[in-house]
Protein backbone atom coordinates (compact mmCIF):
# COMPACT_ATOMS: atom_id res chain seq x y z
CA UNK A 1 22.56 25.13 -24.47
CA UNK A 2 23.67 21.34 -25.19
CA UNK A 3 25.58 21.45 -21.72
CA UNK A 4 22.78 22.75 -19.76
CA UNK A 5 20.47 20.39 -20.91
CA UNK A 6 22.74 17.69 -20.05
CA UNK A 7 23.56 19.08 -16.76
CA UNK A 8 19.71 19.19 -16.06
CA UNK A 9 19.47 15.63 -16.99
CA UNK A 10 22.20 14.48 -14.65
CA UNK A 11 20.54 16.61 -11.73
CA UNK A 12 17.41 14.44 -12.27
CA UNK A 13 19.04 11.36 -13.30
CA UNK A 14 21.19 11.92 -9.77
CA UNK A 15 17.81 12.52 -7.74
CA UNK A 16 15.43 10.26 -8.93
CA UNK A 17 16.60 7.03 -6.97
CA UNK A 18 13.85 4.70 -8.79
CA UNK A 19 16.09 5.12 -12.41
CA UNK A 20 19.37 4.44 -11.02
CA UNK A 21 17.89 1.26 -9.54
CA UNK A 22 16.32 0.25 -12.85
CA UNK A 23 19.13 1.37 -14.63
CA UNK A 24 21.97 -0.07 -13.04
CA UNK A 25 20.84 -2.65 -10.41
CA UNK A 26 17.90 -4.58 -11.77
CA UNK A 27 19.68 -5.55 -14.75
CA UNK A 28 22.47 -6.54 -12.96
CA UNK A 29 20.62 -9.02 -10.31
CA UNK A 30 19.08 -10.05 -13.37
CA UNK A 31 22.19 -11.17 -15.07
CA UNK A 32 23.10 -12.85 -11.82
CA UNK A 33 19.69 -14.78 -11.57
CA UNK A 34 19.78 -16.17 -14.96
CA UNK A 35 23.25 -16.92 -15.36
CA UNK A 36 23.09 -18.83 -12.12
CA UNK A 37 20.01 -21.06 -13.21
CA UNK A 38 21.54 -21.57 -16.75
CA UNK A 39 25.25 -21.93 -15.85
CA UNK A 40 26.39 -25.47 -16.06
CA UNK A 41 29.91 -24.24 -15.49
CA UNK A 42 30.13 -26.18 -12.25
CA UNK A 43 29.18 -29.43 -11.26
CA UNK A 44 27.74 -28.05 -7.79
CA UNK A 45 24.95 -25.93 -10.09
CA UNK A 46 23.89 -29.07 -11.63
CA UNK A 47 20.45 -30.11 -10.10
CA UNK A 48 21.02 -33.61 -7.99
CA UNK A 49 18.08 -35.69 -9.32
CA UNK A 50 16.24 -38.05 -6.39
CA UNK A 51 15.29 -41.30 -7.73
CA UNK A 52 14.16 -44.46 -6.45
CA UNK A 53 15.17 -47.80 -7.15
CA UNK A 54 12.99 -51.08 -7.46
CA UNK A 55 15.80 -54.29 -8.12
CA UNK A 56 13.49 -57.03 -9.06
CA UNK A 57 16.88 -59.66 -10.50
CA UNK A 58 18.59 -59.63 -7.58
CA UNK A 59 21.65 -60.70 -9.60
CA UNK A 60 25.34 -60.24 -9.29
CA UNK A 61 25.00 -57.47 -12.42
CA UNK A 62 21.91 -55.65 -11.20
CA UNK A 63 23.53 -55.28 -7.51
CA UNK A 64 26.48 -53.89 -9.06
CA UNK A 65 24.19 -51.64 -11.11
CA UNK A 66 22.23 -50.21 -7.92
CA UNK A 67 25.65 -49.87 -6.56
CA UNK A 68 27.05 -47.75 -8.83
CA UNK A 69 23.78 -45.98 -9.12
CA UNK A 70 24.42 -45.22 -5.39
CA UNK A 71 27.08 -43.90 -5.66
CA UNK A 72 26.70 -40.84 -8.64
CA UNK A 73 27.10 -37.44 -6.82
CA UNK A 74 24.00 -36.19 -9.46
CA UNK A 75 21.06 -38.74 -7.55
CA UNK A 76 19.96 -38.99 -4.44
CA UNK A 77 18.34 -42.40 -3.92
CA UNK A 78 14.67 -41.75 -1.86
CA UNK A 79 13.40 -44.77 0.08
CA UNK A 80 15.71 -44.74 3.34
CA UNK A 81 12.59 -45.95 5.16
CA UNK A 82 12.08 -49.28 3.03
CA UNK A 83 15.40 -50.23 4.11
CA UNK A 84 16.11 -49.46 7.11
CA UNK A 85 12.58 -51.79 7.50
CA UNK A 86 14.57 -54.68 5.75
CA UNK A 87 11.32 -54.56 2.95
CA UNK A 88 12.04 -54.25 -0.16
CA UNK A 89 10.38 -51.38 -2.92
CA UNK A 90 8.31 -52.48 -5.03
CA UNK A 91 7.41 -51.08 -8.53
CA UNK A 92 4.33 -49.88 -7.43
CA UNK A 93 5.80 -48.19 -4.52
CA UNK A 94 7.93 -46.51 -6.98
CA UNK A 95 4.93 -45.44 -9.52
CA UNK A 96 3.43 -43.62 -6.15
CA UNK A 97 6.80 -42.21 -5.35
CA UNK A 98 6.91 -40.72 -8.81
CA UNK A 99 3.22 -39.87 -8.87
CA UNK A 100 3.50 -37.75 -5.81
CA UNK A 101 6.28 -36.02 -6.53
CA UNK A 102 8.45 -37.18 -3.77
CA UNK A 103 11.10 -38.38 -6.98
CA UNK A 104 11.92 -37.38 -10.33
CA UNK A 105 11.75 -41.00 -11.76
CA UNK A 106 12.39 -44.58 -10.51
CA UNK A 107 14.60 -47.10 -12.08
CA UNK A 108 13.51 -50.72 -12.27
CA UNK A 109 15.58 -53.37 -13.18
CA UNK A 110 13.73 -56.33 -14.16
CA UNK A 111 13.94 -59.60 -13.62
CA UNK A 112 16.44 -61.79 -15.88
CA UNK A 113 18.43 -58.83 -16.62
CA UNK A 114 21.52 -60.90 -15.45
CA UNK A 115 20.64 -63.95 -17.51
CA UNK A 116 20.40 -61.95 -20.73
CA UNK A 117 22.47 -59.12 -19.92
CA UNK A 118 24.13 -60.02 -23.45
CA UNK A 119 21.56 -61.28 -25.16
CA UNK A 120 20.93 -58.65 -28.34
CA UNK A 121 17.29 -60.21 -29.13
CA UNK A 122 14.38 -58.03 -29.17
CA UNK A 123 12.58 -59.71 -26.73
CA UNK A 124 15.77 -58.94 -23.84
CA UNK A 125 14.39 -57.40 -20.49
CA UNK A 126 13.76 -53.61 -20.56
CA UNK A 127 15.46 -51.40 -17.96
CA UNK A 128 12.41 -49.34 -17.18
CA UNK A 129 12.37 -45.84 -16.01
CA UNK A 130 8.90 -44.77 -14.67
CA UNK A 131 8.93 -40.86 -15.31
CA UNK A 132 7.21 -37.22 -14.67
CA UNK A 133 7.06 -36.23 -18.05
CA UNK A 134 7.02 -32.50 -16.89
CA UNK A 135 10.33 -33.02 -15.82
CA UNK A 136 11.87 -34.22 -19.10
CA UNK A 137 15.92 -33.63 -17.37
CA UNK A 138 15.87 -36.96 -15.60
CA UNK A 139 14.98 -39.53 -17.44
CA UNK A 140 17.09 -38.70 -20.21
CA UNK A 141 20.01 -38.12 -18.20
CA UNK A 142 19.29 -41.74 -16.31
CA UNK A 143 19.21 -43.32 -20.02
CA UNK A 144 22.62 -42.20 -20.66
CA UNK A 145 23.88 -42.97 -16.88
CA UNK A 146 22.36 -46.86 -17.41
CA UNK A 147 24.58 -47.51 -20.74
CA UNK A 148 27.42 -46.26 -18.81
CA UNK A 149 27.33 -47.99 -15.54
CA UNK A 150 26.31 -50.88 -17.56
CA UNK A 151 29.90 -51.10 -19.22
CA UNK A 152 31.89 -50.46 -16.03
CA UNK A 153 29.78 -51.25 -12.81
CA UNK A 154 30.49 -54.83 -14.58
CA UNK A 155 33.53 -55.31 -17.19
CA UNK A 156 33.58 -59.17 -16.03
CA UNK A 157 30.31 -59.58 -16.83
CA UNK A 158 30.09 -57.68 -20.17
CA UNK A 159 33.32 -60.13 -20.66
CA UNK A 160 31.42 -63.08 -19.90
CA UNK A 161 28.97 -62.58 -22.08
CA UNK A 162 30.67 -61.88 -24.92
CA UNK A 163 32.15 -65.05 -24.11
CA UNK A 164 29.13 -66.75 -24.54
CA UNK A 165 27.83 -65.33 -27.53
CA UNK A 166 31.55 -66.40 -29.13
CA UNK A 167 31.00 -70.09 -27.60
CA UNK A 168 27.28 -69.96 -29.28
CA UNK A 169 28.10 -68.17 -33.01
CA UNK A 170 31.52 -69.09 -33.55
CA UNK A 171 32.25 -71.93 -31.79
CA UNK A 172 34.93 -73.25 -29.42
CA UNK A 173 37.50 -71.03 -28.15
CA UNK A 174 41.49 -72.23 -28.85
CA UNK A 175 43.64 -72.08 -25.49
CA UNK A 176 45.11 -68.62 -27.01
CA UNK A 177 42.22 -67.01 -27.35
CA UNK A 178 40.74 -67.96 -23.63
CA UNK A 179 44.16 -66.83 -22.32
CA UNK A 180 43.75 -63.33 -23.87
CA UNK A 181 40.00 -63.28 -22.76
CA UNK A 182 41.00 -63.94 -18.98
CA UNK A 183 43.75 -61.44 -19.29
CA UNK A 184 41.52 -58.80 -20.60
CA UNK A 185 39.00 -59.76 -17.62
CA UNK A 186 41.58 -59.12 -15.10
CA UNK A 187 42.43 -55.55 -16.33
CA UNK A 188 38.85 -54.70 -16.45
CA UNK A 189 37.89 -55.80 -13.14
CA UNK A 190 40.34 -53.50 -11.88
CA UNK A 191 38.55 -49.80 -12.65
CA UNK A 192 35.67 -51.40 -11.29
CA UNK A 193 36.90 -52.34 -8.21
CA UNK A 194 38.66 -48.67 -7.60
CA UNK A 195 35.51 -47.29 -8.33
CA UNK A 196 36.65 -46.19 -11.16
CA UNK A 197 33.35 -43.76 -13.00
CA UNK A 198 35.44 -42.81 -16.19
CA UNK A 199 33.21 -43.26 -19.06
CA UNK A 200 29.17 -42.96 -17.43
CA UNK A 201 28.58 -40.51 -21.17
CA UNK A 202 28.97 -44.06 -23.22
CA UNK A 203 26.01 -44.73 -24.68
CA UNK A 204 26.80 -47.84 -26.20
CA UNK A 205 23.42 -49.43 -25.84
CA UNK A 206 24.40 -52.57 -23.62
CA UNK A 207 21.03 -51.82 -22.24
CA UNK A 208 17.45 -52.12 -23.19
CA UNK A 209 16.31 -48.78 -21.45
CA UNK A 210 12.18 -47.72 -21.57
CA UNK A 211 11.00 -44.48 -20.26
CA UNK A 212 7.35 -45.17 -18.90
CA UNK A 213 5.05 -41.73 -18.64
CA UNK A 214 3.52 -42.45 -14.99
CA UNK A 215 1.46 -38.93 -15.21
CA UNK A 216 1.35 -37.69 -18.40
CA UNK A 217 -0.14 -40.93 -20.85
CA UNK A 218 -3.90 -40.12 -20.08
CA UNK A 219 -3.44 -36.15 -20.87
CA UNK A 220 -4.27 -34.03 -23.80
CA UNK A 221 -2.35 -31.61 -23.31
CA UNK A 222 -0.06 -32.09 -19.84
CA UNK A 223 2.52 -28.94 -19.87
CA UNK A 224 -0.27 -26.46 -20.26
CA UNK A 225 -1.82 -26.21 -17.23
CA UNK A 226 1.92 -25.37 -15.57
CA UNK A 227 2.59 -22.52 -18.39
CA UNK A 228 -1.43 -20.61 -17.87
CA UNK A 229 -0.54 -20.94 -14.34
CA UNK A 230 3.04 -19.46 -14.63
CA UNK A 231 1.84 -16.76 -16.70
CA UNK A 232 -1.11 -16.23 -14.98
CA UNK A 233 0.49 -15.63 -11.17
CA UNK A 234 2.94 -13.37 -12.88
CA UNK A 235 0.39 -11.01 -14.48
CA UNK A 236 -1.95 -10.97 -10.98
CA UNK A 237 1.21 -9.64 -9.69
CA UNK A 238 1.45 -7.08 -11.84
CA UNK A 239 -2.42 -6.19 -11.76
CA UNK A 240 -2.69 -6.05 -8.45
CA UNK A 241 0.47 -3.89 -7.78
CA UNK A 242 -0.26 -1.29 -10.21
CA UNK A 243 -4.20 -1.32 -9.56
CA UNK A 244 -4.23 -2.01 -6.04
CA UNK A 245 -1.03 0.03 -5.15
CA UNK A 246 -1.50 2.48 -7.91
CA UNK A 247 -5.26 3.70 -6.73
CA UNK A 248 -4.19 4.01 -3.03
CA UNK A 249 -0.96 6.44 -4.11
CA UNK A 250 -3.66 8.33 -6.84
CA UNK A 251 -6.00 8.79 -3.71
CA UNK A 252 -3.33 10.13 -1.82
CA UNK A 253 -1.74 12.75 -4.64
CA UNK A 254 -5.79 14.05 -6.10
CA UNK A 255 -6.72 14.39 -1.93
CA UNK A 256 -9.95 11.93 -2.17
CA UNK A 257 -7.93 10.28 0.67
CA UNK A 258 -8.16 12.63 2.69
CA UNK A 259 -11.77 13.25 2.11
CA UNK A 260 -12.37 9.58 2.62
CA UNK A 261 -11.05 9.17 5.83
CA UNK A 262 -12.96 12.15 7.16
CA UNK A 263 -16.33 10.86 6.34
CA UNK A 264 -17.50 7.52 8.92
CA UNK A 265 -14.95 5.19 6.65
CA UNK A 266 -11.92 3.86 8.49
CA UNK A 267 -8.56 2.79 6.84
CA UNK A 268 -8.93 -0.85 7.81
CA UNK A 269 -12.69 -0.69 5.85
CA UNK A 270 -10.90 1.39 3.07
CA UNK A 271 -7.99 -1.20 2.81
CA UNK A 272 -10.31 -4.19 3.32
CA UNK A 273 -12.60 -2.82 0.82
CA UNK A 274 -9.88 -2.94 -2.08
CA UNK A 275 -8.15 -5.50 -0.85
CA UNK A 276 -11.79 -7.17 -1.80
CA UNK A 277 -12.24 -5.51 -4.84
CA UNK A 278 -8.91 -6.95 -6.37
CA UNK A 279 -9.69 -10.55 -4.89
CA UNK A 280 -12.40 -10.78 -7.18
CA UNK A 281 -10.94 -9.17 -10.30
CA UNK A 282 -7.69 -11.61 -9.60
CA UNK A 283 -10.11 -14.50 -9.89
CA UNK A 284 -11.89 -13.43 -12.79
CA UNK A 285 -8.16 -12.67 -14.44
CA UNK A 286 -6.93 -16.35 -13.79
CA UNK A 287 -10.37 -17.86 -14.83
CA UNK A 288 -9.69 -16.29 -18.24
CA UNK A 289 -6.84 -17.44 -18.65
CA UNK A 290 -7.71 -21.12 -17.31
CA UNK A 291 -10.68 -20.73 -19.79
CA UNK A 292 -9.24 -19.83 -22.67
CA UNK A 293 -6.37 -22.88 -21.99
CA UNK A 294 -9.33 -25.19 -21.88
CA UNK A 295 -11.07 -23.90 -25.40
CA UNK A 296 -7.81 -23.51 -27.30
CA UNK A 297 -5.10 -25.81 -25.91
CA UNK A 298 -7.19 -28.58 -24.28
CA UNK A 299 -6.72 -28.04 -20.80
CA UNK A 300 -8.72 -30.47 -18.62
CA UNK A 301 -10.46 -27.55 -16.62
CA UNK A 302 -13.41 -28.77 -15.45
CA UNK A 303 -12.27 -32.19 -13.85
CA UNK A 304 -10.10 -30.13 -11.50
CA UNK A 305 -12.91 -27.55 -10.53
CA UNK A 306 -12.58 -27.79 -7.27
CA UNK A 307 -9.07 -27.43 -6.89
CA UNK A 308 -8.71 -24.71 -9.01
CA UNK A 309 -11.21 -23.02 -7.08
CA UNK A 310 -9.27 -23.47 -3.54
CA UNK A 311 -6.05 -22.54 -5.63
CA UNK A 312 -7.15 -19.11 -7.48
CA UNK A 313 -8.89 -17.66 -4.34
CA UNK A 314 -5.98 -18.26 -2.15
CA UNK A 315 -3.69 -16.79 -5.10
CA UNK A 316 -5.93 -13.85 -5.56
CA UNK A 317 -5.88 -12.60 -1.83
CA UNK A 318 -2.31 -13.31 -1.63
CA UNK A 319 -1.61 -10.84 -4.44
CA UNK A 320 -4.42 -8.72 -3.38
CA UNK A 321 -2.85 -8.27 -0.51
CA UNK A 322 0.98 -7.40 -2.22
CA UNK A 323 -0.39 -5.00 -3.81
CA UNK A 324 -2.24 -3.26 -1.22
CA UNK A 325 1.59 -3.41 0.57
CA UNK A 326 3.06 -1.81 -1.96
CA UNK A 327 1.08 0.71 -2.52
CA UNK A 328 1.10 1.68 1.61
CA UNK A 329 5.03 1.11 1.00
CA UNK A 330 5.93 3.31 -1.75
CA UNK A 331 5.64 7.60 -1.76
CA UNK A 332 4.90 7.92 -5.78
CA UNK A 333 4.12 6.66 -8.84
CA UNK A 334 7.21 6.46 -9.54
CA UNK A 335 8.54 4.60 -6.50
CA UNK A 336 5.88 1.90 -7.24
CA UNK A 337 6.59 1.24 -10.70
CA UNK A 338 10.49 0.84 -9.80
CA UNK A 339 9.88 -1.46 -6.87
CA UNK A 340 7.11 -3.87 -8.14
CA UNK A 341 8.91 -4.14 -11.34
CA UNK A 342 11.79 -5.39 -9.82
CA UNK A 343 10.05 -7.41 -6.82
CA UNK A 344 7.42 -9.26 -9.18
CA UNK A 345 10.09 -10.16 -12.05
CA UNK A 346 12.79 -11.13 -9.32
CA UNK A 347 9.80 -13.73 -7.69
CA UNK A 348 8.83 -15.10 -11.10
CA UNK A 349 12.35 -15.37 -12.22
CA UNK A 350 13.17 -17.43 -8.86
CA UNK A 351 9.89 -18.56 -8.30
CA UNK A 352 8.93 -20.57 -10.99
CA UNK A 353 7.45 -18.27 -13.84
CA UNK A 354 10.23 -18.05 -16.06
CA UNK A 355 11.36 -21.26 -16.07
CA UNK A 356 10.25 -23.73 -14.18
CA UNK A 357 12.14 -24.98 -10.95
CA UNK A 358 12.41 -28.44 -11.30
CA UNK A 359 15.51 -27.67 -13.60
CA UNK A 360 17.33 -25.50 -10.71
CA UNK A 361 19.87 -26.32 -8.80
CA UNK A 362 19.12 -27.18 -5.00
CA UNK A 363 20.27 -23.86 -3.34
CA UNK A 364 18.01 -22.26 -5.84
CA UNK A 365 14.96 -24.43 -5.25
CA UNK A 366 15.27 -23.34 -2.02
CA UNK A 367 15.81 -19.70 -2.76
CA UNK A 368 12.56 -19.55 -4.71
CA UNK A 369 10.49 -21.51 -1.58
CA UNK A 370 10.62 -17.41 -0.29
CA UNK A 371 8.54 -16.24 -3.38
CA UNK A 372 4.95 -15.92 -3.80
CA UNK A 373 5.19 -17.67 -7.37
CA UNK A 374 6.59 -20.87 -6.33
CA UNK A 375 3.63 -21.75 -3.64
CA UNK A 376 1.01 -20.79 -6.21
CA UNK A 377 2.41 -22.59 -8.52
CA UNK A 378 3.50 -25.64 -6.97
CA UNK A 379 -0.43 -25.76 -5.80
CA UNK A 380 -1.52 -25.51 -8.97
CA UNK A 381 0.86 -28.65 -10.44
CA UNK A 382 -0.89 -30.79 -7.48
CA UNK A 383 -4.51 -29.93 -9.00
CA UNK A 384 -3.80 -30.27 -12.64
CA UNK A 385 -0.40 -32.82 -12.89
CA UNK A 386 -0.73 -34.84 -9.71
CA UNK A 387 -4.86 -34.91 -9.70
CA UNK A 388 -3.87 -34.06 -5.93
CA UNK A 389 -7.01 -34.12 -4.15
CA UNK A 390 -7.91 -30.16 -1.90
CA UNK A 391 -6.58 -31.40 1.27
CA UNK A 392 -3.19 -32.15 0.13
CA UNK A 393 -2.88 -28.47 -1.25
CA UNK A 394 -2.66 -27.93 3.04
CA UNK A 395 0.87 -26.59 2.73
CA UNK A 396 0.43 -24.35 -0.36
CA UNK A 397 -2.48 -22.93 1.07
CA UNK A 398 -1.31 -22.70 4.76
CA UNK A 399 1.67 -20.42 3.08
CA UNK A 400 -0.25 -18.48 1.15
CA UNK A 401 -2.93 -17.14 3.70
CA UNK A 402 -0.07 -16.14 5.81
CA UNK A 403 1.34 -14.38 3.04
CA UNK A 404 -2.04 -12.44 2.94
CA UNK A 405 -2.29 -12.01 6.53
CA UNK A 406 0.99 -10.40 6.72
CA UNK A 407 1.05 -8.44 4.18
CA UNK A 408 -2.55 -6.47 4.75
CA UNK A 409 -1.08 -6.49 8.88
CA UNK A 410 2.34 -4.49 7.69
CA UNK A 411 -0.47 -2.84 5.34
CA UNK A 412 -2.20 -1.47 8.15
CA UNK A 413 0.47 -0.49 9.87
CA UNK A 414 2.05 1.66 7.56
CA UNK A 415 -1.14 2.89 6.20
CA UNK A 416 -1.16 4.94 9.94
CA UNK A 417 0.74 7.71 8.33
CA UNK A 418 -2.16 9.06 6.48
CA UNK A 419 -4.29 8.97 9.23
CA UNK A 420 -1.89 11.71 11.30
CA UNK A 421 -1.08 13.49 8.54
């Protein structure tokens, strides 16, 4: 009896195409997707960070500092245009930079940075890095590259002013000792001028560094808005595919289809008509979330009204309308439940949801521009982190209306086999 019952199972198991995909392949793309975002195995997964720089010394040290800067594989330096122009970036050119998004962070290296590059007093110039607190990554990995590069962008410097602080504290140097100095000099030039990076972890504290918040100093709360947003797209998805899709494949299997369609309703008024239906609940299913943010956890709501308006309608038809596709797509219940599963955790994975994409690599960023999540979402950080005003949400919105138009088109297209049948 045992071995029939297992022999039934395996006919099932064998026929049912939905379980062997959640079985065996979902967890297996999931593996893939998470240990590609959280490898650090290889130095080409690491995220390259794009960072302006503002030199306001204009010493020997600080162009040696932008120089090195230059030339670490993990930034890209952003402001081609300001140089090719022969200007030069100024600090608040950099604050907008950062403010916009168009760079991680900016480095500034104040003036008299040269002067006191030794000088161990509290009142020494302050590297500053102006920073997007929502990406905490880079300014704490620019902190640590500063103390390196400031140890061996410029050894004869560092030398020097040692020197100087021997000269002031301890007096005149005997012949011996200056001959040693100038020896030790010459070797240390040297790994500077092969360009030489051994050592950029040293975080010996030559350097004054000061992370300045440029978006996040005059918010309550500044991370919440991104995680009731990521949360919130993720769930639609999942509303809308079982409600919207689910309903359609329930009217098919009880018949009221059928009965529908031969009364003066069309399927493009049928389809229209839900796709409607789930607009509206989608917006009332973000605004509670987006509510309850602002009662409990201080999101500023109501000073981004209009914004979040624009944003959650968009987002609502555009998973309105994945929905309705799935449900045309899929046959059963069970076909539905396997394929959204997998779609809407694949998106959120790569799109944003499940951990947020300013910590992925390039290729990956990319990847996740194909999702639904990562346009919602990247809207929704213009309203709430970058007080972006509607019309720069253009290209979120754009993207996500011809999600919606697509998807109810292919809708309506495949929704022509119930009409014939």
């Amino acid at each position: 009896m045992i071995v029939t019952l297992l022999r039934i199972f395996w006919i099932h198991l064998r026929r049912d195409r939905v379980v062997w995909v959640l079985t065996f392949v979902v967890p297996v793309i999931f593996f893939s997707v998470f240990a590609v975002i959280f490898s650090g195995q290889s130095k080409s997964s690491t995220p390259v960070i794009p960072v302006a720089i503002v030199n306001e010394d204009d010493s020997e040290l600080s162009r040696r500092l932008v120089a090195a800067l230059e030339k670490e594989r993990g930034l890209k330096i952003v402001a081609p245009e300001a140089r090719s122009t022969g200007a030069t970036l100024s600090r608040d050119d950099a604050k907008e930079m950062v403010h916009s998004g168009t760079v991680s962070a900016a480095i500034v290296v104040p003036k008299g940075l040269g002067e006191n590059f030794m000088n161990f007093t509290a009142d020494r110039p302050s590297i500053e890095i102006l920073a997007d607190s929502s990406d905490p990554v880079a300014p704490q990995m620019l902190s640590g590259l500063l103390q390196g590069l400031a140890m061996t962008a410029s050894p004869d410097s560092l030398m020097q002013g040692g020197i100087d602080q021997l000269k002031k504290w301890g007096g005149p140097l005997t012949p011996e000792q200056k001959q040693a100095i100038e020896q030790a000099m010459q070797f240390m030039k040297k790994p500077a001028d092969n360009g030489d990076k051994e050592g950029n972890s040293n975080n010996a504290g030559l350097l004054s560094v000061q992370v300045v918040d440029v978006l996040g100093q005059d918010k309550a709360n500044p991370v919440i808005a991104f995680y009731a947003a990521a949360t919130a797209v993720m769930f639609l998805l999942f509303s809308c595919a079982n409600g919207a899709g689910g309903s359609l494949i329930e009217e098919v299997e009880n018949g009221t289809l059928d009965r529908l369609l031969s009364s003066n309703l069309t399927m493009t008024q049928l389809l229209t008509g839900k796709w409607l239906s789930f607009v509206l609940l989608g917006i009332l299913q973000i605004s509670v979330m987006f509510l309850w943010g602002w009662m409990v956890f201080q999101l500023e709501l109501w000073s981004h009204l209009s914004g979040f308006i624009v944003m959650t309608a968009t987002t609502a038809a555009a998973a309105a309308a994945f929905g309705i596709l799935l449900g045309t797509i899929c046959r059963t219940r069970g076909q539905l439940t396997g394929v959204s599963t997998t779609a809407i955790l694949l998106m959120s994975a790569v799109g944003g949801s499940m951990f947020p994409r300013f910590a992925m690599s390039d290729t990956l960023k990319n990847i996740g521009l194909a999702t639904f999540n990562a346009w919602a979402l990247d809207g929704y950080q213009k309203v709430f982190w970058r007080d972006a005003p509607v019309w720069q949400l253009w290209p979120q919105l754009l993207v996500l209306l011809a999600l919606t138009a697509v998807f109810m088109a292919v809708s309506r297209y495949v929704a022509r086999r119930w009409e014939v049948s």
